[in-house]
PDB file of N, CA and C in Angstrom:
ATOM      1  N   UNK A   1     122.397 121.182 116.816  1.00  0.00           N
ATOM      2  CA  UNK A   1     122.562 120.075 115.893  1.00  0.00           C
ATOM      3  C   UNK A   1     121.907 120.461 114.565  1.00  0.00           C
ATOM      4  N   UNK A   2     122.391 119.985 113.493  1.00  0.00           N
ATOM      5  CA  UNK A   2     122.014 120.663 112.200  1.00  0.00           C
ATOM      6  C   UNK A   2     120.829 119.902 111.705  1.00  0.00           C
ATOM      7  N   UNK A   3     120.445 118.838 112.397  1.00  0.00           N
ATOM      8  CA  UNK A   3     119.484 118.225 111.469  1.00  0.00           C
ATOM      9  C   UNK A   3     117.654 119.071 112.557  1.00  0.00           C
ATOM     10  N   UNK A   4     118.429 118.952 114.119  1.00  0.00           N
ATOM     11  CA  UNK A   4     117.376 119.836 114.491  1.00  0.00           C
ATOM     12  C   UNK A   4     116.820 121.326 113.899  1.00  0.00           C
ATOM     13  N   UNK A   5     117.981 122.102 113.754  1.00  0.00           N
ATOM     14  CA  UNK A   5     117.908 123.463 113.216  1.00  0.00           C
ATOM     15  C   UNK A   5     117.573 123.191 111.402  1.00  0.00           C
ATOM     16  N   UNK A   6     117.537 122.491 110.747  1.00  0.00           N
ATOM     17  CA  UNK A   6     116.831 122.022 109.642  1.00  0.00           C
ATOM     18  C   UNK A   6     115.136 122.184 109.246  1.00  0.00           C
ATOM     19  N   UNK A   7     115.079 121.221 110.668  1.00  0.00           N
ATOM     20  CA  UNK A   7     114.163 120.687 110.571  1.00  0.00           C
ATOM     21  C   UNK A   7     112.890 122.351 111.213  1.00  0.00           C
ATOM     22  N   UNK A   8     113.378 122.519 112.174  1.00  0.00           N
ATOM     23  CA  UNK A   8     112.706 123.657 112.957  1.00  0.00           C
ATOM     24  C   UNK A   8     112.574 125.317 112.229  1.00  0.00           C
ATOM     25  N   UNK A   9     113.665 125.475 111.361  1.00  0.00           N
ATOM     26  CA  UNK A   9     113.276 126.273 110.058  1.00  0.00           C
ATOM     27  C   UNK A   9     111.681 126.400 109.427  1.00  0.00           C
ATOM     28  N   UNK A  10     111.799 125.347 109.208  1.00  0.00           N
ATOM     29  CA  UNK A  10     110.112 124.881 108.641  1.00  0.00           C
ATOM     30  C   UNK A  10     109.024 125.699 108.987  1.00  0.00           C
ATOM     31  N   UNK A  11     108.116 126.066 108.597  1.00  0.00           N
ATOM     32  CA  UNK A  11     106.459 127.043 108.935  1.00  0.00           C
ATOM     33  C   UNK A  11     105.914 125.713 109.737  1.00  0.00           C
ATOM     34  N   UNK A  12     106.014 126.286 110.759  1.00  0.00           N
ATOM     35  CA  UNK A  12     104.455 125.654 111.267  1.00  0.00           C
ATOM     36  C   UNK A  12     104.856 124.093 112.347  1.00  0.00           C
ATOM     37  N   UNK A  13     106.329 124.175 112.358  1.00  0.00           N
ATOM     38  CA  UNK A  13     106.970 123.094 113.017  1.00  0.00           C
ATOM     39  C   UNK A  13     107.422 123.734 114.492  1.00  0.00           C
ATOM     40  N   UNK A  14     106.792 123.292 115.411  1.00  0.00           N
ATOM     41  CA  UNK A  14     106.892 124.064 116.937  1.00  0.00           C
ATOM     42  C   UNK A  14     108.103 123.300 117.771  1.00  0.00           C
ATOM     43  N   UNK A  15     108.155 121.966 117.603  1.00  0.00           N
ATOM     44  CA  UNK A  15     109.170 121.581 117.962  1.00  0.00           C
ATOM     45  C   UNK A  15     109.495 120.098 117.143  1.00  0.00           C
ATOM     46  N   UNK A  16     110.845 119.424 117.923  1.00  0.00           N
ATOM     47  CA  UNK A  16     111.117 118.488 117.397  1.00  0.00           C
ATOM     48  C   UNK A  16     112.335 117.506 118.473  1.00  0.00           C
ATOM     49  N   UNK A  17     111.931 116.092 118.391  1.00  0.00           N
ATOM     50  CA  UNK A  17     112.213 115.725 119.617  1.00  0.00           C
ATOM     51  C   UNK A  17     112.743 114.217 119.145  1.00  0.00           C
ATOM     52  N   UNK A  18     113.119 113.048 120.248  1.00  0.00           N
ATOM     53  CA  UNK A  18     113.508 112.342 120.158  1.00  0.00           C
ATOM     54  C   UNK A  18     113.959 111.775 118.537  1.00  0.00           C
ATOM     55  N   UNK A  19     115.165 112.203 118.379  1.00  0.00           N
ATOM     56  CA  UNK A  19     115.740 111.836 117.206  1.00  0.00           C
ATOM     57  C   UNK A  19     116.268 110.741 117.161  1.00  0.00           C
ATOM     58  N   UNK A  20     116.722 109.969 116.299  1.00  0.00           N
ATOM     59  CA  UNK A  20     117.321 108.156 116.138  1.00  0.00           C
ATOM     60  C   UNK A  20     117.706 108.590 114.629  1.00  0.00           C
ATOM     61  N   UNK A  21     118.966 107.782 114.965  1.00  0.00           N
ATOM     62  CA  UNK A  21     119.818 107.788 114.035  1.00  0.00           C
ATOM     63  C   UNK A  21     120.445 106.067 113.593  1.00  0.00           C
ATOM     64  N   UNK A  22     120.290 105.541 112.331  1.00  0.00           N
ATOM     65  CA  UNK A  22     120.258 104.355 112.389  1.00  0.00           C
ATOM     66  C   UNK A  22     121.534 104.693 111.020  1.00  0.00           C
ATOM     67  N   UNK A  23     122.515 103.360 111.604  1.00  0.00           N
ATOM     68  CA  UNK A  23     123.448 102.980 110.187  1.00  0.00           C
ATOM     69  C   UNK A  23     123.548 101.534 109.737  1.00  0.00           C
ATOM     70  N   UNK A  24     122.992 101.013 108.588  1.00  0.00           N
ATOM     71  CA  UNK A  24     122.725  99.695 108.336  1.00  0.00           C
ATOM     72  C   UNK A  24     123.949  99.502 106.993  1.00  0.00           C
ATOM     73  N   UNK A  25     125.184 100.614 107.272  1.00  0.00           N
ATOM     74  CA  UNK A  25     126.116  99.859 106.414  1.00  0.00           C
ATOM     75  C   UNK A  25     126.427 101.071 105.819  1.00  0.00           C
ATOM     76  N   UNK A  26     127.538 101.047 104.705  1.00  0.00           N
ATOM     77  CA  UNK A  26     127.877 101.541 103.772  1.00  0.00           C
ATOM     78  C   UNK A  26     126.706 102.435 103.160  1.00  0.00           C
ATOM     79  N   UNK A  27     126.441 103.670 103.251  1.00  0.00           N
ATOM     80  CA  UNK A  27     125.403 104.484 102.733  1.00  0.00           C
ATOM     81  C   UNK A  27     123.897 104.289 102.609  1.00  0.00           C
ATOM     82  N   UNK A  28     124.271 103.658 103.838  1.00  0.00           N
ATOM     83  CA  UNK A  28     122.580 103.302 104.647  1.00  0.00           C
ATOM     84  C   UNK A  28     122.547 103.638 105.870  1.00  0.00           C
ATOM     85  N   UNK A  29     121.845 105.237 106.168  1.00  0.00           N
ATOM     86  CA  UNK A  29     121.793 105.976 107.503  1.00  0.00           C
ATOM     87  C   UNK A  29     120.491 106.537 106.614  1.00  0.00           C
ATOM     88  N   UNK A  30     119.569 106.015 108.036  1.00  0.00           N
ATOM     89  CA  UNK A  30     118.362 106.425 108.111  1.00  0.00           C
ATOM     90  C   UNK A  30     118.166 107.591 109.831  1.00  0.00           C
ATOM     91  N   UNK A  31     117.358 108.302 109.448  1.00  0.00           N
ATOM     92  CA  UNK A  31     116.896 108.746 111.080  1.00  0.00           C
ATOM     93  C   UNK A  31     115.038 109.084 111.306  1.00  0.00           C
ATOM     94  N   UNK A  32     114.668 108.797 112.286  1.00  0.00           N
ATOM     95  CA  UNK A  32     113.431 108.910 112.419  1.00  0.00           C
ATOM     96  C   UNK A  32     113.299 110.505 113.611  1.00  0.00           C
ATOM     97  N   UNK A  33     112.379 111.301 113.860  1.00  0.00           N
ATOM     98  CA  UNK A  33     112.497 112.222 114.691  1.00  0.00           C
ATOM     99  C   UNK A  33     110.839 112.678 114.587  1.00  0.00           C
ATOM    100  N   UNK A  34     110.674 112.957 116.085  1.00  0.00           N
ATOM    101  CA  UNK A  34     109.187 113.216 116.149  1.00  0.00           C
ATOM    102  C   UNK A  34     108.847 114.665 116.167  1.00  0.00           C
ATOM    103  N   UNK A  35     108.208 115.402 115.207  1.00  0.00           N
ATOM    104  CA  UNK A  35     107.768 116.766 115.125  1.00  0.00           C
ATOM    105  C   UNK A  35     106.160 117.132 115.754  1.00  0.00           C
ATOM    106  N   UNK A  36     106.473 118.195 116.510  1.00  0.00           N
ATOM    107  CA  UNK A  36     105.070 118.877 117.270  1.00  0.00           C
ATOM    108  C   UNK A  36     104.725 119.762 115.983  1.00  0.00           C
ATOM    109  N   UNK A  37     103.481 120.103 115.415  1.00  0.00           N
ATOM    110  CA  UNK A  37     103.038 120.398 114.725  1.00  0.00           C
ATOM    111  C   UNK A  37     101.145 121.271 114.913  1.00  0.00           C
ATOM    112  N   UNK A  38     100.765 122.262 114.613  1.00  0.00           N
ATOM    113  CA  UNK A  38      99.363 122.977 114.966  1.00  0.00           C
ATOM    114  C   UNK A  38      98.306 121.050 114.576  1.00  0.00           C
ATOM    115  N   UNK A  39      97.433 121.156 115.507  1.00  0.00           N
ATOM    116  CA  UNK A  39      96.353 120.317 115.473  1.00  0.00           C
ATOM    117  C   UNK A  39      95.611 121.205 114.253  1.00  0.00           C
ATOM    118  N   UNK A  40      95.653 122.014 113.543  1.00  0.00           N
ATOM    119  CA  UNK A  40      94.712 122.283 112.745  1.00  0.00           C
ATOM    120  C   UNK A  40      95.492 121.969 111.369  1.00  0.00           C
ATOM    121  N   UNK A  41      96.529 121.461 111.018  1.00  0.00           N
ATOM    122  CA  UNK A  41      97.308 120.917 109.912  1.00  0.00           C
ATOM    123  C   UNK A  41      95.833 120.266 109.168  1.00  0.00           C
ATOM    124  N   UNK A  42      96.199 120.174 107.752  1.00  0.00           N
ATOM    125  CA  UNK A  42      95.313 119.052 106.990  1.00  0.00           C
ATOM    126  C   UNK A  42      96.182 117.906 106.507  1.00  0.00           C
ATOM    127  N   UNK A  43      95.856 116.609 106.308  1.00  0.00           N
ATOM    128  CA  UNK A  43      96.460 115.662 106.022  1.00  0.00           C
ATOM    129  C   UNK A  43      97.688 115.762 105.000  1.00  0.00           C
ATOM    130  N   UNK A  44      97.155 116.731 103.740  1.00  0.00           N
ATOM    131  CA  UNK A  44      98.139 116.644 102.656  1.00  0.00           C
ATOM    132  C   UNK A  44      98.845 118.086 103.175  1.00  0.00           C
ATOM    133  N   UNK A  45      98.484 119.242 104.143  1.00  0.00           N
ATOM    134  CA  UNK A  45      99.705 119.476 104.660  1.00  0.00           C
ATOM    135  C   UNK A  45     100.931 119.030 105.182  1.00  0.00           C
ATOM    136  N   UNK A  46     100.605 118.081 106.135  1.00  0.00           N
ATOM    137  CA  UNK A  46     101.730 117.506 107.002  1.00  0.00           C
ATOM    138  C   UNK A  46     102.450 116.763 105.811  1.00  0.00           C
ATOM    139  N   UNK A  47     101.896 116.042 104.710  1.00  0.00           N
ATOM    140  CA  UNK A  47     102.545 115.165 103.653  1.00  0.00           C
ATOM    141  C   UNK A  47     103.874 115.877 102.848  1.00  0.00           C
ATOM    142  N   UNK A  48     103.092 117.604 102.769  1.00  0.00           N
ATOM    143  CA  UNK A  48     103.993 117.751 101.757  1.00  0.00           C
ATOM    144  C   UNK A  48     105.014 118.539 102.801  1.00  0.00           C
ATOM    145  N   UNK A  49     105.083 119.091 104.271  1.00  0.00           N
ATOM    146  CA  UNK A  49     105.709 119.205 104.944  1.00  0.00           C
ATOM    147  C   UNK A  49     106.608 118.414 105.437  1.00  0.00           C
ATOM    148  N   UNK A  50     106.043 117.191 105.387  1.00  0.00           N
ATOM    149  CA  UNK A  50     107.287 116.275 105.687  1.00  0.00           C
ATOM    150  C   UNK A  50     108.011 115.063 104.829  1.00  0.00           C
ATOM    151  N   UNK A  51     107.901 115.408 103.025  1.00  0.00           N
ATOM    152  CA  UNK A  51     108.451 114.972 102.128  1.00  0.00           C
ATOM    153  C   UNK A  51     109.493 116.219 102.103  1.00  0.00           C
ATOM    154  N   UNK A  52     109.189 117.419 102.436  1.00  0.00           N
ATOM    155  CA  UNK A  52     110.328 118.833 102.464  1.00  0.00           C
ATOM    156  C   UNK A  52     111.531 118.373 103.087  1.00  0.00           C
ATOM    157  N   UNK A  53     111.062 118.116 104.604  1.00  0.00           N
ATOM    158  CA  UNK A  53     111.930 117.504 105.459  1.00  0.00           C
ATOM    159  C   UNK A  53     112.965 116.586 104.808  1.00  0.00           C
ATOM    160  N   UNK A  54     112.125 115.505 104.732  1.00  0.00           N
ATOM    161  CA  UNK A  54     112.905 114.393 104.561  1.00  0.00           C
ATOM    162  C   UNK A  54     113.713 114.531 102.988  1.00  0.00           C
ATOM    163  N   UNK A  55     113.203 115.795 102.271  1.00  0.00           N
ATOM    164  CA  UNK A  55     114.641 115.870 100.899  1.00  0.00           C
ATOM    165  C   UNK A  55     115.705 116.715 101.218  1.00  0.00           C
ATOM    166  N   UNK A  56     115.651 117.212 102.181  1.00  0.00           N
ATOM    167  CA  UNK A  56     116.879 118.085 102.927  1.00  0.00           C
ATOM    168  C   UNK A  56     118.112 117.137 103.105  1.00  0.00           C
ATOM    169  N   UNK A  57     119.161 117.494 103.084  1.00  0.00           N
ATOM    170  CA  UNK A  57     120.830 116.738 103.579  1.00  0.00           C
ATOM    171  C   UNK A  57     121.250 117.502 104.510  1.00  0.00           C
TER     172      UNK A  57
END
């Protein structure tokens, strides 16, 4: 799936799991998905790791 293989590209992203996919209309699709990630991340790592994510199409 392309949004898995997206997402798993990423440094430092080990896995990625229960994905949801939501459509609230006409160009309103949201998805939420839970990423495994090193316990030694720092806060504004994971931030700017997962603003990356989420500007991807």
């Amino acid at each position: 799936m392309a949004i898995f293989s997206n997402i798993l590209e990423e440094d430092h992203v080990r896995d990625a799991h229960d994905l949801f996919l939501f459509n609230y209309g006409p160009n309103k699709n949201y998805a939420s998905v839970h990423i495994e990630l090193p316990d030694t991340m720092k806060v504004d790592e994971v931030d700017i790791l997962t603003r990356r994510i989420q500007s991807k199409e």
